[in-house]
C-alpha atoms as a PDB file:
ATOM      1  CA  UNK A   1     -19.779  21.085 -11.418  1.00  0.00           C
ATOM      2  CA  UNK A   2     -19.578  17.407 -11.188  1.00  0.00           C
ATOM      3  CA  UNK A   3     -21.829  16.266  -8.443  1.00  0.00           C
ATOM      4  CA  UNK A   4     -20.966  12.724  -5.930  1.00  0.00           C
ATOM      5  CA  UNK A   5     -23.014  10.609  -7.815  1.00  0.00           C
ATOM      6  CA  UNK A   6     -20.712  11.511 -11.071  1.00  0.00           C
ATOM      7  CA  UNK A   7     -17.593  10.458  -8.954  1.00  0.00           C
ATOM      8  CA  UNK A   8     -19.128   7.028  -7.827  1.00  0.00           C
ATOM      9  CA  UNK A   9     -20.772   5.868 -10.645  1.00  0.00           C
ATOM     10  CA  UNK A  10     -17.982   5.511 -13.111  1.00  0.00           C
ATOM     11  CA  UNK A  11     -16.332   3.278 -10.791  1.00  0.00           C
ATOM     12  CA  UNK A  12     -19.234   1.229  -9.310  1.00  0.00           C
ATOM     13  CA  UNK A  13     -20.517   0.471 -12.838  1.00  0.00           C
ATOM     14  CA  UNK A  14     -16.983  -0.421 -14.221  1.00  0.00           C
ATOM     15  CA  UNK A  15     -16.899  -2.825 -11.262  1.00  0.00           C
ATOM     16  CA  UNK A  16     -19.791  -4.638 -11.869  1.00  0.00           C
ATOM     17  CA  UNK A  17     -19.224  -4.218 -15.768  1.00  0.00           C
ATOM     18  CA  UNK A  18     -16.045  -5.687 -15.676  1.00  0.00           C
ATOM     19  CA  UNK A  19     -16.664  -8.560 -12.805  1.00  0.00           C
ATOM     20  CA  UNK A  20     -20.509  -9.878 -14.222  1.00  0.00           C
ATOM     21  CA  UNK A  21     -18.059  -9.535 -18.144  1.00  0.00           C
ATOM     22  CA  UNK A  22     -15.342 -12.054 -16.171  1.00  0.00           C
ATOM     23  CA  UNK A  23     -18.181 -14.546 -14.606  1.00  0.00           C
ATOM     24  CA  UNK A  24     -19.378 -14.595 -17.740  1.00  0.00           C
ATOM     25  CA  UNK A  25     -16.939 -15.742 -19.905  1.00  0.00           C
ATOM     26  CA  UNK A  26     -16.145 -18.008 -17.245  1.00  0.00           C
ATOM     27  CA  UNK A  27     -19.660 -19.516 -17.584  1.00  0.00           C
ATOM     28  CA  UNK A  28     -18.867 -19.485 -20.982  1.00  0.00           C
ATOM     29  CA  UNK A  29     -16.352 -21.920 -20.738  1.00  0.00           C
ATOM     30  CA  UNK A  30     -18.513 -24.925 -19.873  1.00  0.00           C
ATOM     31  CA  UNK A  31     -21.904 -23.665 -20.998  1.00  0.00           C
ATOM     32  CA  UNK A  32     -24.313 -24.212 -22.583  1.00  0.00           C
ATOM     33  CA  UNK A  33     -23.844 -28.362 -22.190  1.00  0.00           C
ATOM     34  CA  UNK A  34     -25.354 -28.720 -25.872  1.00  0.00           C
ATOM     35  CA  UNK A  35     -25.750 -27.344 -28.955  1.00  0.00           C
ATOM     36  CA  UNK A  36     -28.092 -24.811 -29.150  1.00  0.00           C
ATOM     37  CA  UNK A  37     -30.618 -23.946 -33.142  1.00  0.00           C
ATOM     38  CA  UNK A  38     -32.782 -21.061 -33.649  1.00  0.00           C
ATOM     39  CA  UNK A  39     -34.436 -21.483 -37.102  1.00  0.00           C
ATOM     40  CA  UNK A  40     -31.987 -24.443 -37.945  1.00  0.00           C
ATOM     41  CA  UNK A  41     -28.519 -21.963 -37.494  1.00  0.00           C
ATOM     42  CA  UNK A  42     -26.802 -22.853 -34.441  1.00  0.00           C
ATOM     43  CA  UNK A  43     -26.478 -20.188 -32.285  1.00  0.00           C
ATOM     44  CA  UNK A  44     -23.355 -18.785 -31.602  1.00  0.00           C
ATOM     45  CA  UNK A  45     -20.775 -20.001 -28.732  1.00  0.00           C
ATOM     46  CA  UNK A  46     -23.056 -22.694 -28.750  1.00  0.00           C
ATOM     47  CA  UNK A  47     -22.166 -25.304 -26.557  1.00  0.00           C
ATOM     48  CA  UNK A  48     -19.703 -23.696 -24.473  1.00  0.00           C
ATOM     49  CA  UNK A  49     -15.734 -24.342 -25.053  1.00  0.00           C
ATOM     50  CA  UNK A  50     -14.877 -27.205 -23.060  1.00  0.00           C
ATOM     51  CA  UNK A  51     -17.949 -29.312 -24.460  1.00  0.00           C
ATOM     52  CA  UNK A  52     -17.400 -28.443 -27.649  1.00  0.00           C
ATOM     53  CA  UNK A  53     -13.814 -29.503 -27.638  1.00  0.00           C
ATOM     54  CA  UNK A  54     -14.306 -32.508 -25.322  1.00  0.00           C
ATOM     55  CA  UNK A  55     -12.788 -34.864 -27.896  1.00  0.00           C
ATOM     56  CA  UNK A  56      -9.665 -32.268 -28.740  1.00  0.00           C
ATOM     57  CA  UNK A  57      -8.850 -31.960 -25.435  1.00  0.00           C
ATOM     58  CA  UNK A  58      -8.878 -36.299 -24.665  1.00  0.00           C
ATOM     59  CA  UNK A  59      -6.876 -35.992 -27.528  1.00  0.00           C
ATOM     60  CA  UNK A  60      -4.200 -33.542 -26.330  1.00  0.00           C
ATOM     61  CA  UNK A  61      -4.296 -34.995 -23.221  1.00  0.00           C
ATOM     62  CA  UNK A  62      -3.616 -38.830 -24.738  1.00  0.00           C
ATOM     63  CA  UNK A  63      -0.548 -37.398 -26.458  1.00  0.00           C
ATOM     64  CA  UNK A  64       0.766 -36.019 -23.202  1.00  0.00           C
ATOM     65  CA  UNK A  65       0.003 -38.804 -21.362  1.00  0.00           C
ATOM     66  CA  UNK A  66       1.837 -41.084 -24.148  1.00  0.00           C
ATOM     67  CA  UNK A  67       4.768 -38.724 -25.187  1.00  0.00           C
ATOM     68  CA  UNK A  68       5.700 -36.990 -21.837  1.00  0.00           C
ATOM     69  CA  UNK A  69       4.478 -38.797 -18.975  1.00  0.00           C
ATOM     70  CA  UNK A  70       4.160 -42.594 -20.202  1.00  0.00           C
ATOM     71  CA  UNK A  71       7.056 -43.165 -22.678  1.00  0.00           C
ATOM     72  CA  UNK A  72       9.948 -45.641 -22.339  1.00  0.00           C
ATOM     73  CA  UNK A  73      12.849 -43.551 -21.029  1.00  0.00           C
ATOM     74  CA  UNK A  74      10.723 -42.595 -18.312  1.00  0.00           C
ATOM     75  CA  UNK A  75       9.902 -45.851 -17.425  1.00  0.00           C
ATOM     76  CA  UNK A  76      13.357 -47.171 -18.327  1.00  0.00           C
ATOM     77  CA  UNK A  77      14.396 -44.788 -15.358  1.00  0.00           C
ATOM     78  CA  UNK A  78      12.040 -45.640 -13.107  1.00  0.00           C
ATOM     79  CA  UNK A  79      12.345 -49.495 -13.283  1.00  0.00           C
ATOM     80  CA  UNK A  80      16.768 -49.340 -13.454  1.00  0.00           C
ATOM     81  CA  UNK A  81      16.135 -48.028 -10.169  1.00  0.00           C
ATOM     82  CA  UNK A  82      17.966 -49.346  -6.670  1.00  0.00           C
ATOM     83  CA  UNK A  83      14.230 -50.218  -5.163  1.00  0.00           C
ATOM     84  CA  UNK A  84      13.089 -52.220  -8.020  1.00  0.00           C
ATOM     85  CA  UNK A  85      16.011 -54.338  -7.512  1.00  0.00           C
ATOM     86  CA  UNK A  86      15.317 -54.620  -4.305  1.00  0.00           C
ATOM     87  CA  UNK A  87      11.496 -55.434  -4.721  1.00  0.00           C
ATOM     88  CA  UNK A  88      12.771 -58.195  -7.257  1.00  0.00           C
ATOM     89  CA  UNK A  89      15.024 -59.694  -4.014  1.00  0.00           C
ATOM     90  CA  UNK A  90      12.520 -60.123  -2.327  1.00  0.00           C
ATOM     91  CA  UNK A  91      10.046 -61.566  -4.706  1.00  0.00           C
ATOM     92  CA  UNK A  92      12.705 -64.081  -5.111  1.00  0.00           C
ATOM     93  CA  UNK A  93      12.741 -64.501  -1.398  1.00  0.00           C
ATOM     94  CA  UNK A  94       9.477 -65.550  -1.062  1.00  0.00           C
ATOM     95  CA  UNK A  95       9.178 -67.614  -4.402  1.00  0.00           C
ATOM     96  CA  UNK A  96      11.830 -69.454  -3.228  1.00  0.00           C
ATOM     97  CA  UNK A  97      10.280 -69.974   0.705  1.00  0.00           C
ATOM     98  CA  UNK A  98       7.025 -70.437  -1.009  1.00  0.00           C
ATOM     99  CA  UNK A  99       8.350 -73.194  -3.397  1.00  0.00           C
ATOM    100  CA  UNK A 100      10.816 -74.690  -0.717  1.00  0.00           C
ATOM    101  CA  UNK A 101       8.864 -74.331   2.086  1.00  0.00           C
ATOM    102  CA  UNK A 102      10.837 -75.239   5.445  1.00  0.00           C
ATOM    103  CA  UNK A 103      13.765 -76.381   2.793  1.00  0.00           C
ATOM    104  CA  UNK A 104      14.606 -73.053   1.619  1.00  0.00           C
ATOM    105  CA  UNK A 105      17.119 -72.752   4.680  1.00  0.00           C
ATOM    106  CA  UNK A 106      19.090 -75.163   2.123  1.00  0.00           C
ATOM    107  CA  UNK A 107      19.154 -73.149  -0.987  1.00  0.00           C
ATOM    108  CA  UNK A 108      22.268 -70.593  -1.022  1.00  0.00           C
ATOM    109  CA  UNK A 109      20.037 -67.900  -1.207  1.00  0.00           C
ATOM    110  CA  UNK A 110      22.688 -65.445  -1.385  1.00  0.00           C
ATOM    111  CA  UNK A 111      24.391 -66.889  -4.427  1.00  0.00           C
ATOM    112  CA  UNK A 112      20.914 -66.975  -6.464  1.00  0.00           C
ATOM    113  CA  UNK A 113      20.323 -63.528  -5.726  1.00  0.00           C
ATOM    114  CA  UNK A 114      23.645 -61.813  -6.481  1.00  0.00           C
ATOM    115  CA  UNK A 115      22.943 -64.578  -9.816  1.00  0.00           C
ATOM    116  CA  UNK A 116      19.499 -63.927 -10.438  1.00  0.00           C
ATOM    117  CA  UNK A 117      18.412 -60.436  -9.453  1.00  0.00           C
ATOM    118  CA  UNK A 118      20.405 -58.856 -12.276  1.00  0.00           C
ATOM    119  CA  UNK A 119      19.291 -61.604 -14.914  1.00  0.00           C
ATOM    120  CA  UNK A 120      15.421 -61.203 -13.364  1.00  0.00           C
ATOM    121  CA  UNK A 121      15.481 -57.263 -13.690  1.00  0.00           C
ATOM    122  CA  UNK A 122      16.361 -56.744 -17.096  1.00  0.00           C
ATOM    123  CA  UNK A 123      14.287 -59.637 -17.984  1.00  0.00           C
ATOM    124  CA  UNK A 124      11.456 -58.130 -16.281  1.00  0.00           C
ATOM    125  CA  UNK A 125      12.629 -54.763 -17.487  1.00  0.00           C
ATOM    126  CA  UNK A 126      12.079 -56.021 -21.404  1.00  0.00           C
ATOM    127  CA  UNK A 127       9.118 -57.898 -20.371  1.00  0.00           C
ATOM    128  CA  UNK A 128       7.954 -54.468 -19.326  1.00  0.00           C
ATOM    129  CA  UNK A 129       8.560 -52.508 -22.172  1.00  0.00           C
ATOM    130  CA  UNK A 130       6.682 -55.749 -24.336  1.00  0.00           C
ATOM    131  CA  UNK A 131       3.727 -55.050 -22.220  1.00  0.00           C
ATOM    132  CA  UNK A 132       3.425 -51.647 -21.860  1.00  0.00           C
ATOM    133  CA  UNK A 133       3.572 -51.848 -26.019  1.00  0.00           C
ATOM    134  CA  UNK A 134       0.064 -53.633 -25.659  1.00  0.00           C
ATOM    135  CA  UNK A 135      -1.596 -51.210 -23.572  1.00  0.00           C
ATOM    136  CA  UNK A 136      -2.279 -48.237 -25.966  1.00  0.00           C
ATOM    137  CA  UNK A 137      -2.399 -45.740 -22.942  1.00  0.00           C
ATOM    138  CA  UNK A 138      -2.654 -42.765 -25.520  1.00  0.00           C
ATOM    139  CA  UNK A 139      -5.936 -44.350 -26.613  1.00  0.00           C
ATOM    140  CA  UNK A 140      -7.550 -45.480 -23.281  1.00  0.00           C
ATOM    141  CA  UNK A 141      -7.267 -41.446 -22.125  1.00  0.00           C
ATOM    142  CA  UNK A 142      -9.049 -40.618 -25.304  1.00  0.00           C
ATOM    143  CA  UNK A 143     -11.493 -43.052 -24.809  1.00  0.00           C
ATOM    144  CA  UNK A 144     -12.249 -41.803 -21.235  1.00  0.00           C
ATOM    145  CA  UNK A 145     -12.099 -38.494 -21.543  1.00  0.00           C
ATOM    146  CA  UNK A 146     -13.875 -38.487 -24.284  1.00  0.00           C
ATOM    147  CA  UNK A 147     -16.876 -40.516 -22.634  1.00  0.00           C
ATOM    148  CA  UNK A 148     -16.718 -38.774 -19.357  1.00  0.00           C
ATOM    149  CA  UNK A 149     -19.934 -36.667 -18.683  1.00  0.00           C
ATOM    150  CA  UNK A 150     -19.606 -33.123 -19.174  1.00  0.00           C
ATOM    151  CA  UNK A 151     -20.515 -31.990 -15.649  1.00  0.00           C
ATOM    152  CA  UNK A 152     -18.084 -34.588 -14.280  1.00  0.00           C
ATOM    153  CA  UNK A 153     -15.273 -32.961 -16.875  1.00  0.00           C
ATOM    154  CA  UNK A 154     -16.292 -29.545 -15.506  1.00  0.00           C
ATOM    155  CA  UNK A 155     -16.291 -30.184 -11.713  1.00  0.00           C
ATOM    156  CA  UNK A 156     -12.815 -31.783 -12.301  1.00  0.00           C
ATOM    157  CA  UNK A 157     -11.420 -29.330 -13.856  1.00  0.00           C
ATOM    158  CA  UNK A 158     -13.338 -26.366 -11.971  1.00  0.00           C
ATOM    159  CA  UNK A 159     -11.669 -28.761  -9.042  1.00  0.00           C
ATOM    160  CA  UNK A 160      -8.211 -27.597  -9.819  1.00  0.00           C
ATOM    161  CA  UNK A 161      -8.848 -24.277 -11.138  1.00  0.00           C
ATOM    162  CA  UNK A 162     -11.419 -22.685  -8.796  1.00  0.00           C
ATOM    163  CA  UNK A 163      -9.678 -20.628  -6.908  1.00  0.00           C
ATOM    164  CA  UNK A 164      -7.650 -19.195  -9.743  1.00  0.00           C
ATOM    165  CA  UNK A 165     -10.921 -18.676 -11.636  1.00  0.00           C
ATOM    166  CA  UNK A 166     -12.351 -16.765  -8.482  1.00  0.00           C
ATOM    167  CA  UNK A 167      -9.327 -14.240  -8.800  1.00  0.00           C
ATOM    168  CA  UNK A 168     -10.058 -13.422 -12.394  1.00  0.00           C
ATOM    169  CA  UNK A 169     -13.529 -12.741 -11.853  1.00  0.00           C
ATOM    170  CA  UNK A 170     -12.422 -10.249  -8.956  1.00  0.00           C
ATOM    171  CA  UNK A 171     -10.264  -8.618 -11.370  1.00  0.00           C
ATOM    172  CA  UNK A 172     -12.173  -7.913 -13.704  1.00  0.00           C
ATOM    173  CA  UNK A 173     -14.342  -6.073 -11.101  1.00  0.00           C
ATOM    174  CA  UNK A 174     -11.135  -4.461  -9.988  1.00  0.00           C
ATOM    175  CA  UNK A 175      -9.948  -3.419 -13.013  1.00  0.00           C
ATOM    176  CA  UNK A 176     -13.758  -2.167 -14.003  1.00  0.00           C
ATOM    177  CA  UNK A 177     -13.611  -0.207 -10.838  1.00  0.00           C
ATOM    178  CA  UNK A 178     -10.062   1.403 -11.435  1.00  0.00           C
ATOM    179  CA  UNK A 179     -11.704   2.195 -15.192  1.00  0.00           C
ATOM    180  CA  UNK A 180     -14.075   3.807 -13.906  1.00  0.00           C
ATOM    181  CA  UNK A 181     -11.672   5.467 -11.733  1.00  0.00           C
ATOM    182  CA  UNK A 182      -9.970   7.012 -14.390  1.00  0.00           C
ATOM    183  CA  UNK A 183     -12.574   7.763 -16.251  1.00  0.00           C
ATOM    184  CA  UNK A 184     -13.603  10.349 -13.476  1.00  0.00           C
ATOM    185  CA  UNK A 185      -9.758  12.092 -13.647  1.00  0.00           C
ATOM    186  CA  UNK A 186     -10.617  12.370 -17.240  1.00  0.00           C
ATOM    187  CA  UNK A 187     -13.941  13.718 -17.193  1.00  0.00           C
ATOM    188  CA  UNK A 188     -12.586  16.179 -14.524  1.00  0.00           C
ATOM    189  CA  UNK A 189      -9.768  17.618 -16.763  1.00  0.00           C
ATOM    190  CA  UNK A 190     -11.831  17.827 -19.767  1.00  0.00           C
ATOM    191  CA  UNK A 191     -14.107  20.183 -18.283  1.00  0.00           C
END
């Protein structure tokens, strides 16, 4: 005869087997900060995932950063665009009131635009692409990334993810519970 504490224990304990298992690995992820030695062998998972692969993951992120989100067709796009030729009107509009002052009433504005803008825009479009070919943006996320304090790494990213993380520590207590669950319908038909 199974009694009621043989029908809620399987269940209960799967629960908090399979949440506390969940939290845990979670912890996992961004603990401990440092490297941990007993008798000179590091102990294992020792520091946790994130701070261990601190410097892979700048990496990673400084080649998406550089081949996805930072490259020249994407900025090719961007600056070909309607309002950049716009913004470059009027920057010419006020270079030429600043440099003209009262005078610029004079100046057949209209003529240097539909002149200038195009000649101004690709000029500042190649200038651009010169530039950005200084600025190593692949290697300034690496750099900061890298550098960043671990806590400050983990509170950003535990920033994004938390409530996602919360769900998968509730379901690992759910699924512990529904373990536990059918551990009982087995138990039952076995005897």
């Amino acid at each position: 005869m199974i009694t009621f504490s043989q029908y809620l224990l399987p269940p209960v304990i799967g629960g908090i087997i399979g949440w506390s298992t969940n939290k845990l690995a979670i912890w996992m992820l961004f603990n401990p900060k440092k490297e941990k030695r007993v008798f000179g062998f590091r102990v294992p998972f020792t520091p946790g995932l994130i701070p261990r692969d601190q410097i892979l993951i700048a990496k990673s992120l400084g080649t998406l950063i550089e081949e996805k989100l930072i490259n020249p067709e994407e900025i090719e796009n961007r600056i070909t665009m309607e309002e950049v030729n716009d913004k470059i009107k009027e920057l010419m509009d006020k270079a030429v009131e600043k440099s003209m002052g009262k005078l610029a009433f004079l100046v057949p504005q209209a003529a240097i635009k539909k002149f200038l803008a195009p000649k101004i825009s690709e000029l500042v479009k190649d200038e651009l692409f010169n530039f950005l070919n200084l600025i190593d943006f692949k290697q300034i996320v690496e750099e900061k990334v890298s550098s960043f304090p671990i806590e400050e790494l983990e509170e950003a990213i535990k920033g994004v993810t938390r409530r996602h993380l919360t769900y998968i520590v509730s379901l690992g207590g759910v699924l512990g519970f529904i373990i536990g669950l059918v551990q009982i319908v087995v138990n039952i038909y076995l005897q």
